[in-house]
Protein backbone atom coordinates (compact mmCIF):
# COMPACT_ATOMS: atom_id res chain seq x y z
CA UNK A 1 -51.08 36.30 -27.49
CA UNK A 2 -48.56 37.37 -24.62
CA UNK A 3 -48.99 40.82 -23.39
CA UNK A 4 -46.12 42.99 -23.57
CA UNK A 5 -45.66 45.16 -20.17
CA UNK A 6 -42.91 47.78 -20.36
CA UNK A 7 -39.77 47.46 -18.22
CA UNK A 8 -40.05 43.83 -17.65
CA UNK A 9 -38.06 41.10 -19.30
CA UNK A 10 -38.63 37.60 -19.73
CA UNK A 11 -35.89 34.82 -18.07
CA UNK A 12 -33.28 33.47 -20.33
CA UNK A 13 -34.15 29.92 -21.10
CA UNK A 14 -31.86 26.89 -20.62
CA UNK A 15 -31.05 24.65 -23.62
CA UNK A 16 -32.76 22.08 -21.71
CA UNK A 17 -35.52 23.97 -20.36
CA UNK A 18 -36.24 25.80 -17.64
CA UNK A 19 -34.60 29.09 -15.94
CA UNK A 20 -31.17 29.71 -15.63
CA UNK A 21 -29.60 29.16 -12.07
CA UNK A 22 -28.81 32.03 -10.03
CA UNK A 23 -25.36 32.88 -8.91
CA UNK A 24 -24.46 31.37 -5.70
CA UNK A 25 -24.83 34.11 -2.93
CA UNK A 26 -21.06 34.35 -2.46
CA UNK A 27 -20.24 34.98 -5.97
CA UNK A 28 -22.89 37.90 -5.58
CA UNK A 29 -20.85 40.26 -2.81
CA UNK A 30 -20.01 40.43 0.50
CA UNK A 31 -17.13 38.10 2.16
CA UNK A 32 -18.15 34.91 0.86
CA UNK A 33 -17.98 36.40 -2.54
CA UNK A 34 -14.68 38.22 -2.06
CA UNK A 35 -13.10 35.06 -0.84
CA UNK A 36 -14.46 33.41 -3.68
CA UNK A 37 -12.85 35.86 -5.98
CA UNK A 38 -9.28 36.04 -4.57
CA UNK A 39 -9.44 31.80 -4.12
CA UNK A 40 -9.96 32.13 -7.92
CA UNK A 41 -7.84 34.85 -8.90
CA UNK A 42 -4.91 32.31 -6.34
CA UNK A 43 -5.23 29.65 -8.28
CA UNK A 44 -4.20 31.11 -11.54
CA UNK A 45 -0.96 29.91 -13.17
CA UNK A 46 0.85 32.95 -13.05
CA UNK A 47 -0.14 33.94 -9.56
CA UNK A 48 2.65 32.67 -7.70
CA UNK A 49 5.38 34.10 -10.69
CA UNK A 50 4.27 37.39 -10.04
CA UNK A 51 3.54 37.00 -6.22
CA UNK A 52 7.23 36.31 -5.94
CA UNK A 53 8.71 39.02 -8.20
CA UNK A 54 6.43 41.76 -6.95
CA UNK A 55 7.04 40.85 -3.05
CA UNK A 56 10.53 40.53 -3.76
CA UNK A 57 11.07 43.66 -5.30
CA UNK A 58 8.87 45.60 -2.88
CA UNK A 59 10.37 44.23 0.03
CA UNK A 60 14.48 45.02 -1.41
CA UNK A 61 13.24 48.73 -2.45
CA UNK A 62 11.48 49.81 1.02
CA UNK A 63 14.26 48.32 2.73
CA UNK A 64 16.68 50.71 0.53
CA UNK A 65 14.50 53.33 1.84
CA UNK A 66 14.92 52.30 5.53
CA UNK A 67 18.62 51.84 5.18
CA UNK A 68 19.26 55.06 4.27
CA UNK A 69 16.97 56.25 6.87
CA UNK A 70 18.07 54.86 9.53
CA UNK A 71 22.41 54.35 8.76
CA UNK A 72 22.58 58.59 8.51
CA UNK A 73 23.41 59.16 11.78
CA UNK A 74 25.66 55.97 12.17
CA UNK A 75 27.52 57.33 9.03
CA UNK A 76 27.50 61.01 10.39
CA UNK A 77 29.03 59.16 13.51
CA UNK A 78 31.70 57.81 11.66
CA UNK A 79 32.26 60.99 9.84
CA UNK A 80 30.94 59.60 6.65
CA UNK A 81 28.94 60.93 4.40
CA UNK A 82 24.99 60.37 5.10
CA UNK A 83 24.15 58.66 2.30
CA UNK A 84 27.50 56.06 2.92
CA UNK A 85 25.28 52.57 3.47
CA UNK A 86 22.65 53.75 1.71
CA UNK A 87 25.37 53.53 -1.54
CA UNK A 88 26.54 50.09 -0.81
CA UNK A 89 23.31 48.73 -0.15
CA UNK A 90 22.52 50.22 -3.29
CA UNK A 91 25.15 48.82 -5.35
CA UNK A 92 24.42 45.56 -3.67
CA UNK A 93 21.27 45.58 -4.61
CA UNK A 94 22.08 46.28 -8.10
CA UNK A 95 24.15 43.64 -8.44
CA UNK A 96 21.64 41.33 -6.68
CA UNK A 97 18.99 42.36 -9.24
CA UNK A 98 21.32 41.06 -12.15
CA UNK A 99 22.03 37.63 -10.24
CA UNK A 100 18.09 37.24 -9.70
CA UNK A 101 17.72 37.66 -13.60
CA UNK A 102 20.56 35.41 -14.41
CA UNK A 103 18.50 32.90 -11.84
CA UNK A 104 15.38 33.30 -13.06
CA UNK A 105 16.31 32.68 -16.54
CA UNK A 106 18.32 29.45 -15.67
CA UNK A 107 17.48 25.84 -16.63
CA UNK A 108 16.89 23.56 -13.81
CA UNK A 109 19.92 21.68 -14.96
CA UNK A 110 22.05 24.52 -14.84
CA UNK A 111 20.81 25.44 -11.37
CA UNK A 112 21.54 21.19 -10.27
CA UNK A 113 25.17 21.99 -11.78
CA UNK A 114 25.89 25.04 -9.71
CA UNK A 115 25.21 23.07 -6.40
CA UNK A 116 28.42 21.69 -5.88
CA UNK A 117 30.69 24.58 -7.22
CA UNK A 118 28.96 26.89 -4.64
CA UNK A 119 29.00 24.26 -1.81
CA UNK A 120 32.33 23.65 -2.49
CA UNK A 121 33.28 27.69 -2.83
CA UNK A 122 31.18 28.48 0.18
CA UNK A 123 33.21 25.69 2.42
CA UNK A 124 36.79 27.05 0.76
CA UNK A 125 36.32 30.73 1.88
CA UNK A 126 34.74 29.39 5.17
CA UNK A 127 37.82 27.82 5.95
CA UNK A 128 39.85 30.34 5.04
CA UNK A 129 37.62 32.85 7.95
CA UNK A 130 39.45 30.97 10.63
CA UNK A 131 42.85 31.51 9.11
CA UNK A 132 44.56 34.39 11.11
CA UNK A 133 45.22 37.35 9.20
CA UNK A 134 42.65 36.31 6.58
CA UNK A 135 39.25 36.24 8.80
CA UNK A 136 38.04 39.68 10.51
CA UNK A 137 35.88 39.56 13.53
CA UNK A 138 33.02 41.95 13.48
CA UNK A 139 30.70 42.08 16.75
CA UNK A 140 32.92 39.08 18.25
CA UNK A 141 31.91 36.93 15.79
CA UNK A 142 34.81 35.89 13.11
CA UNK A 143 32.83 35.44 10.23
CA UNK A 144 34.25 37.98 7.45
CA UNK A 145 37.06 37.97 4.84
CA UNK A 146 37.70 41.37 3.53
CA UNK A 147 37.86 42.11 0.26
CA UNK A 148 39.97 45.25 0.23
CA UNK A 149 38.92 48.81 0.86
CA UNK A 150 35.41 49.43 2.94
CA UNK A 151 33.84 45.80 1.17
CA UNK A 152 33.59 42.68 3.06
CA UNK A 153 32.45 39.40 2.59
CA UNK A 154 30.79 36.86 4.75
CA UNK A 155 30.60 33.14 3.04
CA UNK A 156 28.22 31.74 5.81
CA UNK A 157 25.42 33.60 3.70
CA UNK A 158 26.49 31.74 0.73
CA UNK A 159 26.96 28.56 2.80
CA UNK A 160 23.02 28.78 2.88
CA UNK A 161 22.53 29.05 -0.52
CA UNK A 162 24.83 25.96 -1.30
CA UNK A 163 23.18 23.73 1.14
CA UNK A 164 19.98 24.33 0.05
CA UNK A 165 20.99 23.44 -3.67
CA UNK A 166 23.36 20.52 -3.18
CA UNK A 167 20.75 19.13 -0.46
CA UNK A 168 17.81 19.30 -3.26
CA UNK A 169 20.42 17.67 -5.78
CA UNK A 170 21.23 14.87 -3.45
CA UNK A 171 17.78 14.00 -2.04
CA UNK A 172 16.19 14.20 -5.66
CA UNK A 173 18.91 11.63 -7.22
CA UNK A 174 18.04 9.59 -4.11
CA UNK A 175 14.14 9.34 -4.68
CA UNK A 176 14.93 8.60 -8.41
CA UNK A 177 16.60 5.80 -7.22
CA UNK A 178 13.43 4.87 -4.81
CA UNK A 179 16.36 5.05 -2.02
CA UNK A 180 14.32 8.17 0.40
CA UNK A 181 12.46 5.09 2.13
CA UNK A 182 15.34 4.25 4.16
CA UNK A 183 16.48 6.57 6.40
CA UNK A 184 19.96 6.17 6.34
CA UNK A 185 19.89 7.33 2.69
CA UNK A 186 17.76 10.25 3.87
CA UNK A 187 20.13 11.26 6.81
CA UNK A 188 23.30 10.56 4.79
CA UNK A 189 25.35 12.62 4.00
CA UNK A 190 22.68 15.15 4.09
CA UNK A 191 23.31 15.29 7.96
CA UNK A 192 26.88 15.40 8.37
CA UNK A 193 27.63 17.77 5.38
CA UNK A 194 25.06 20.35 7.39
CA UNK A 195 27.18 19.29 10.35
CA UNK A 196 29.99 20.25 9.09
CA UNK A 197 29.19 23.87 7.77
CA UNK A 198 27.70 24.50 11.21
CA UNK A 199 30.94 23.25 12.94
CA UNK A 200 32.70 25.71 10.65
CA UNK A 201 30.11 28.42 11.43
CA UNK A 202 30.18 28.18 15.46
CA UNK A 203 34.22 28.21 14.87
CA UNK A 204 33.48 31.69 14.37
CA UNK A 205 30.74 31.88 17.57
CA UNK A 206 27.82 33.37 14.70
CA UNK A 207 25.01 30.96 16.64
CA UNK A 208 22.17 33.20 14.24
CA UNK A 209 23.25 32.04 11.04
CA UNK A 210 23.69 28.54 12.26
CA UNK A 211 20.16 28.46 13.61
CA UNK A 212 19.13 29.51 10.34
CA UNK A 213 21.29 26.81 8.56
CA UNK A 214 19.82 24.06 11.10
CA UNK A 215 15.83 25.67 10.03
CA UNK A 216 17.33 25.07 6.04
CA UNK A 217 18.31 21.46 6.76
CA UNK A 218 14.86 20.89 8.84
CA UNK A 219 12.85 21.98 5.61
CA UNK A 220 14.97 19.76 3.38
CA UNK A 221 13.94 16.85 5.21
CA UNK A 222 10.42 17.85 5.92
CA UNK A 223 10.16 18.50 2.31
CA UNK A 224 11.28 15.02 2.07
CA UNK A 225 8.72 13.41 4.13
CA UNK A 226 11.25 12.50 6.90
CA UNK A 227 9.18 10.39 9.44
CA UNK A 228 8.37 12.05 12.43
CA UNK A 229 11.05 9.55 14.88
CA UNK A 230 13.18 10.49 12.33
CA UNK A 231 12.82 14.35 12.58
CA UNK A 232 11.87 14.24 16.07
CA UNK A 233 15.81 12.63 16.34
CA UNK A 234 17.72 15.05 14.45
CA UNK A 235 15.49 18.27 15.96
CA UNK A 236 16.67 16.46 19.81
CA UNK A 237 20.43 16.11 18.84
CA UNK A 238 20.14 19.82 17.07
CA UNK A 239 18.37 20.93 20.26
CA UNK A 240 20.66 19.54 22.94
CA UNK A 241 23.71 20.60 21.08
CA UNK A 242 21.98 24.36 21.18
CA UNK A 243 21.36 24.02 24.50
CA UNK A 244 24.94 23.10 25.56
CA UNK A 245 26.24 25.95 23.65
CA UNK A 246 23.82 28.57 25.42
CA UNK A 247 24.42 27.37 28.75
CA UNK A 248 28.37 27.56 28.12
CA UNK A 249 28.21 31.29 26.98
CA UNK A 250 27.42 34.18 28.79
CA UNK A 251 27.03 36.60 26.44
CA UNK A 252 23.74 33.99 25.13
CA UNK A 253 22.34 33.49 28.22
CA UNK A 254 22.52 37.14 28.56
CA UNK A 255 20.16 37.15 25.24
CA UNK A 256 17.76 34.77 26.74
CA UNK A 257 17.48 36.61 29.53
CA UNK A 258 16.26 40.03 27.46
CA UNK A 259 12.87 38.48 26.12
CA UNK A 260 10.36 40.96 26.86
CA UNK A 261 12.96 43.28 28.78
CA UNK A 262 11.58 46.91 28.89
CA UNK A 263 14.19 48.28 31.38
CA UNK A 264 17.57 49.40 28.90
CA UNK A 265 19.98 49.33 32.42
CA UNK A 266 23.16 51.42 32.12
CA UNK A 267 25.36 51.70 29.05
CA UNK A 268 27.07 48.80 27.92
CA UNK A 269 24.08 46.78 29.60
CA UNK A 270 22.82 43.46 27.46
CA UNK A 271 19.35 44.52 27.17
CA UNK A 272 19.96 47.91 25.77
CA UNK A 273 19.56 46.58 22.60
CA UNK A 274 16.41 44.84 23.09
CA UNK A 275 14.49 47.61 24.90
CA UNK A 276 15.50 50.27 22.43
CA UNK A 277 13.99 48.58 20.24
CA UNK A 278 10.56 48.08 22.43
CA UNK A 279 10.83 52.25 23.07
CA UNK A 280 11.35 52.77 19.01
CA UNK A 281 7.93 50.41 18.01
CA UNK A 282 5.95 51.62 21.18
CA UNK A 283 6.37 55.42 19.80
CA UNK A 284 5.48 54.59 15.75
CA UNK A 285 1.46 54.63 16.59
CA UNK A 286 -0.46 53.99 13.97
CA UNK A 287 1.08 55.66 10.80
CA UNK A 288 4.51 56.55 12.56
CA UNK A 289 6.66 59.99 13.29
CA UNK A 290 7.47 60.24 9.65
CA UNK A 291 9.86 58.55 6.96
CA UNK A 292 13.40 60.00 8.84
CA UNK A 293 12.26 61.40 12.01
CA UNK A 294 13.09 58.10 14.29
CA UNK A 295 14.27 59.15 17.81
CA UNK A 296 15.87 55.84 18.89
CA UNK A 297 18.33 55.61 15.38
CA UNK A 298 20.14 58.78 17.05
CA UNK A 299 22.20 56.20 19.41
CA UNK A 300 20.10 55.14 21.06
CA UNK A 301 19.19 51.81 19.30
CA UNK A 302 22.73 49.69 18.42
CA UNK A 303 22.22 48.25 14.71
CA UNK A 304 19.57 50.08 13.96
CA UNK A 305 20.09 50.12 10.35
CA UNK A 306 20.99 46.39 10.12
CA UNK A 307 19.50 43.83 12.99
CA UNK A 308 17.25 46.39 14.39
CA UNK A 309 15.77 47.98 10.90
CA UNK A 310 12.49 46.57 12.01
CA UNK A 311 12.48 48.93 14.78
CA UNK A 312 13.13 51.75 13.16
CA UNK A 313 10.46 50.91 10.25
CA UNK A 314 7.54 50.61 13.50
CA UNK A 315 8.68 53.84 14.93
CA UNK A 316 8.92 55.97 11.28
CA UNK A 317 6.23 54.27 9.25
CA UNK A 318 4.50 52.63 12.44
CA UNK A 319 2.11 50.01 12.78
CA UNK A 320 0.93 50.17 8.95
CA UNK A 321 4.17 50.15 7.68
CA UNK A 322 5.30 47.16 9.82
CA UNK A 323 2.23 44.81 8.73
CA UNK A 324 3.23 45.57 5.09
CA UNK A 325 6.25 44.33 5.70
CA UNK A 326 4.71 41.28 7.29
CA UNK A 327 2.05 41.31 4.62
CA UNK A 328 5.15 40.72 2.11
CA UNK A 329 6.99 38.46 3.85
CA UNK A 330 4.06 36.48 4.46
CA UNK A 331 3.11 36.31 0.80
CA UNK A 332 6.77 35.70 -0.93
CA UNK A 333 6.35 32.54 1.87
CA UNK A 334 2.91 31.56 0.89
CA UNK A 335 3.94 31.59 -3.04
CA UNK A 336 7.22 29.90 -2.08
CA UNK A 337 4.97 26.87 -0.35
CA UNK A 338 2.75 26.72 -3.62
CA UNK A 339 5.86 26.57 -6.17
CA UNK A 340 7.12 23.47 -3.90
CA UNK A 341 3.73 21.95 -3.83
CA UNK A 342 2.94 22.27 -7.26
CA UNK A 343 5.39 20.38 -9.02
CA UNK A 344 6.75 17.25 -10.09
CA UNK A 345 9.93 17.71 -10.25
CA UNK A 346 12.10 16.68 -7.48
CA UNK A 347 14.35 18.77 -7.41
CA UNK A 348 12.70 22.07 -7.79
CA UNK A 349 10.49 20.88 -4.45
CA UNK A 350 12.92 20.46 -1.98
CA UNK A 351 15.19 23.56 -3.44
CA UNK A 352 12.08 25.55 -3.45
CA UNK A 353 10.99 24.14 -0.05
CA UNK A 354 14.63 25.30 1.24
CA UNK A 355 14.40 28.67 -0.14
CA UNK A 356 11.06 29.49 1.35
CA UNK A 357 12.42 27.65 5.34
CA UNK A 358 15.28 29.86 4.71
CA UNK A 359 13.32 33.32 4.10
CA UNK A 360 10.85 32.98 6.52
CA UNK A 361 12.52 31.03 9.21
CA UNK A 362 15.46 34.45 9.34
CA UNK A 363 12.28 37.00 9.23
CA UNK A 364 11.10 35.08 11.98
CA UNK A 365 14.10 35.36 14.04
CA UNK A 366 14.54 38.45 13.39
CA UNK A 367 11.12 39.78 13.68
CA UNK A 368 11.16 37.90 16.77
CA UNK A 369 13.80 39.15 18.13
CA UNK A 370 12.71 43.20 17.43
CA UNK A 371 9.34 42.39 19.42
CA UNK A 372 10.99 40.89 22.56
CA UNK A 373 9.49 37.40 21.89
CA UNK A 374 12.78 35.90 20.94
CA UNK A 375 16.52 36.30 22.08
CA UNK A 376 18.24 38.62 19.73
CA UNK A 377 20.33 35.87 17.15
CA UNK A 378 21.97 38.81 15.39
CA UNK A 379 20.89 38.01 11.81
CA UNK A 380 19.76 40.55 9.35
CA UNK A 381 16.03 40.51 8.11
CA UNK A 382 16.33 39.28 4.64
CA UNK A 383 16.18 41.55 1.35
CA UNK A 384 15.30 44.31 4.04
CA UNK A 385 18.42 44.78 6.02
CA UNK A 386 21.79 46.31 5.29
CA UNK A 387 24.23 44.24 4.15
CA UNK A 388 25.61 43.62 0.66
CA UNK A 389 26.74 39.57 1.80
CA UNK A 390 23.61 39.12 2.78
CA UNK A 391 21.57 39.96 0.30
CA UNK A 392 23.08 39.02 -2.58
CA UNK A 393 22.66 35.05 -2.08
CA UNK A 394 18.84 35.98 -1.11
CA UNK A 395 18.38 37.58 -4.40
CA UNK A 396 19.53 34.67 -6.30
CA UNK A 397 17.44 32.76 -4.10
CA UNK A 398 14.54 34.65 -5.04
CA UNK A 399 15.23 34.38 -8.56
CA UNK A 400 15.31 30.63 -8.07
CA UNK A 401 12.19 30.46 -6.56
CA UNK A 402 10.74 33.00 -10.19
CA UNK A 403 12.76 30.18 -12.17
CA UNK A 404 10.80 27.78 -10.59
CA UNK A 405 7.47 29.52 -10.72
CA UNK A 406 7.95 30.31 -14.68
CA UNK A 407 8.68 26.58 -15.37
CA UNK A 408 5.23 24.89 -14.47
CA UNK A 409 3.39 23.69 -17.44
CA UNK A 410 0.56 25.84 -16.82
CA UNK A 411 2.76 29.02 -16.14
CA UNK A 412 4.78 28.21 -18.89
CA UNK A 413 2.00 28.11 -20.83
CA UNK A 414 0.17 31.24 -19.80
CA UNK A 415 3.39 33.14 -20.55
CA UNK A 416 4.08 31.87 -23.75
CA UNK A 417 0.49 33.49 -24.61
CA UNK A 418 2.09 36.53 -23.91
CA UNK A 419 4.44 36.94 -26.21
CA UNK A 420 4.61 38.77 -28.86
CA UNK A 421 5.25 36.96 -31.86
CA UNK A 422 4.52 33.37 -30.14
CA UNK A 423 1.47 32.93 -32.83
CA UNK A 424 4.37 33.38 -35.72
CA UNK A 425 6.60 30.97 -34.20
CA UNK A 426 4.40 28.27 -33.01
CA UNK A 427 3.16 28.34 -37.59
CA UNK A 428 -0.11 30.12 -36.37
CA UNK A 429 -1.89 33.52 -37.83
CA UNK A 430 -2.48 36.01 -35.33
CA UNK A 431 -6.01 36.10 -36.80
CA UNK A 432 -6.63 32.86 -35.69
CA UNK A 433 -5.30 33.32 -32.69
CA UNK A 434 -7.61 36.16 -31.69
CA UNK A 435 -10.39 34.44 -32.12
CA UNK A 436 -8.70 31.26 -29.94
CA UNK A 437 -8.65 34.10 -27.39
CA UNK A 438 -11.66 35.02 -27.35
CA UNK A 439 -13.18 32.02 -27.20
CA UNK A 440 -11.02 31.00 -24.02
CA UNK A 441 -12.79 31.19 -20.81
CA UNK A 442 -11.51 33.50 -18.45
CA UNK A 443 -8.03 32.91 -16.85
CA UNK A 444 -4.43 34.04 -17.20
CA UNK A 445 -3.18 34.63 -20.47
């Protein structure tokens, strides 16, 4: 007869016999284990849905927080109330929230619809920038209609937004048609419609947004499967044309010349700008001089609430608030990748692929361009920076990317579980479905 010793306990036995495995070592602890657990918690369905709302949303309400910071003393300058861009921004973003709703909640068929109305809208008020009396020219560059009273209105940003969704429309009709093997269906008129919004662009002299527009056209392709001669083509025609524009301005060449400056020169110099912004990141530290005590945002640092934000963010929050913004950034990009990978659909891969090239590829720049690693393009950092035309096509753009998310069959799924009533409507007791639950293994529901 067994003895019975206190405190001891006999192994579990195996259906077939024998002990039960032991966990692996990872899943036990340490870094193995915690990569094991966020790998698993990743791969979820719902994990990029609510990647992409949450970074989203983070990212638009600390950059409220910055713009107010850092625009009171350019409003005080202008005799303005302090809290002057921090209220448009607002409202901006307010609006912005309802047209990321109305996106998220779209059909991909409604979305495909939309792509030539707001191609078509975006080219119309384009045009209508170059008409004297109609376009305004702010910072030399005539890219702005206004719209009556302090509210203006730049349709490059929406320019963005239209190629990315008529180029997605286009190349997924084409690969239903097997017609993406031949190149000239890929380049056509994929190419020359991107042409011709950056020809309409550089009428105006904004080079930043039409980098940005060449980086959206570069992901549509890529997201393609372009061949590399192919790419490698279009990125040497896009580059020499770049090129011949720098070398023909000075005001660029200036730019180039301020990578890495640290020396501000005299006022009015060209790398005021840039340094500034070098002096404003080198005093945050580690935790920064406070939420509203930045230095450099009291004239000393041009655009400091719109460009230059990401300056004043390093010297206020300092280095741990400037990695969370990175931290976001990088995520919203790294759920944006996943949503394009993931699917089958055609369409929602190369717009998704666009709207991820587009975010990242303008933090980059800008980013860039704040740490003295890249010649300042003069675009804002997206959801972050002031600037109601700017973010308002980004929102929708993030609520494209949600709308895409929320349509996978497992997402879809997983959220269905989660709403109330869906037992009821799918002719199933909630009784029943408890114990279904239960009886699930682990995983989103």
């Amino acid at each position: 007869m067994p003895s019975k010793i206190a405190g001891t306990r006999r192994p579990s036995a195996r259906p077939g016999g024998g002990r039960a495995p032991a966990p692996p070592r990872g899943a036990r602890g340490g870094v193995r284990g915690f990569y094991t657990r966020a790998k698993r918690a990743w791969d979820r369905p719902l994990t990029a849905y609510y990647v992409i709302i949450g970074a989203g949303l983070l990212i638009t309400t600390l950059g409220l927080v910055m713009v107010y910071s850092a625009s009171m003393i350019t409003a005080l300058r202008y005799e303005l109330v302090p809290s002057y861009f921090f209220r448009k921004q607002f409202f901006a973003a307010l609006l912005g929230t309802g047209l990321l709703l109305v996106a998220s909640r779209m059909p991909v068929k409604l979305h495909r619809a939309l792509a030539y109305p707001i191609l078509v809208g975006a080219v119309f008020l384009m045009v209508l920038v170059q008409i004297p009396g109609i376009g305004h020219s702010v910072g030399g560059n005539q890219n702005w209609i206004s719209l009556g009273g302090p509210f203006m209105l730049q349709p490059s940003e929406f320019g963005k937004l239209g190629l990315i969704l008529w180029g997605a429309d286009l190349l997924a009709r084409k690969q239903d048609m097997k017609l993406l093997t031949q190149w000239k269906h890929m380049l056509v008129p994929l190419v020359p419609g991107a042409f011709m919004l950056l020809g309409l662009i550089m009428l105006g002299g904004d080079m930043g947004t039409a980098i940005i527009l060449t980086a959206i056209l570069f992901g549509l392709l890529w997201t393609a499967g372009a061949p590399t001669r192919l790419f490698v083509g279009v990125l040497a025609v896009a580059t020499a044309i770049g090129v011949l524009l720098i070398k023909t301005s000075p005001h660029r060449m200036d730019r180039f010349q301020c990578i890495g400056a640290t020396d501000p020169g005299g006022e009015g110099a060209p790398c005021l700008q840039a340094a500034h912004g070098i002096y404003a990141l080198a005093s945050g530290g580690w935790f920064g001089s406070g939420l509203g005590a930045s230095v450099e945002k009291w004239g000393q640092l041009p655009e400091a609430h719109t460009d230059f934000i990401f300056a004043v963010t390093g010297e206020e929050l300092g280095l741990a608030g400037t990695l969370s913004v990175l931290a976001l950034f990088a995520a919203l990009g790294y759920a944006g990748i996943r949503v394009a990978g993931g699917t089958e659909n055609p369409f929602v891969r190369f717009a998704a692929g666009g709207v991820t090239t587009w975010i990242t590829a303008q933090a980059v720049i800008n980013i860039g361009a704040v740490l003295g690693l890249l010649p300042i393009a003069g675009v804002p950092l997206p959801l972050f920076s002031y600037g109601g035309s700017a973010l308002l096509p980004t929102m929708f753009a993030v609520g494209l990317l949600i709308a895409f998310a929320r349509q996978e069959p497992a997402a879809k799924a997983a959220l269905a579980m989660r709403r109330p009533g869906w037992g009821k409507r799918a002719g199933v007791r909630w009784k029943s479905m408890r114990r279904r639950v239960k009886k699930r293994p682990s995983g989103e529901r």
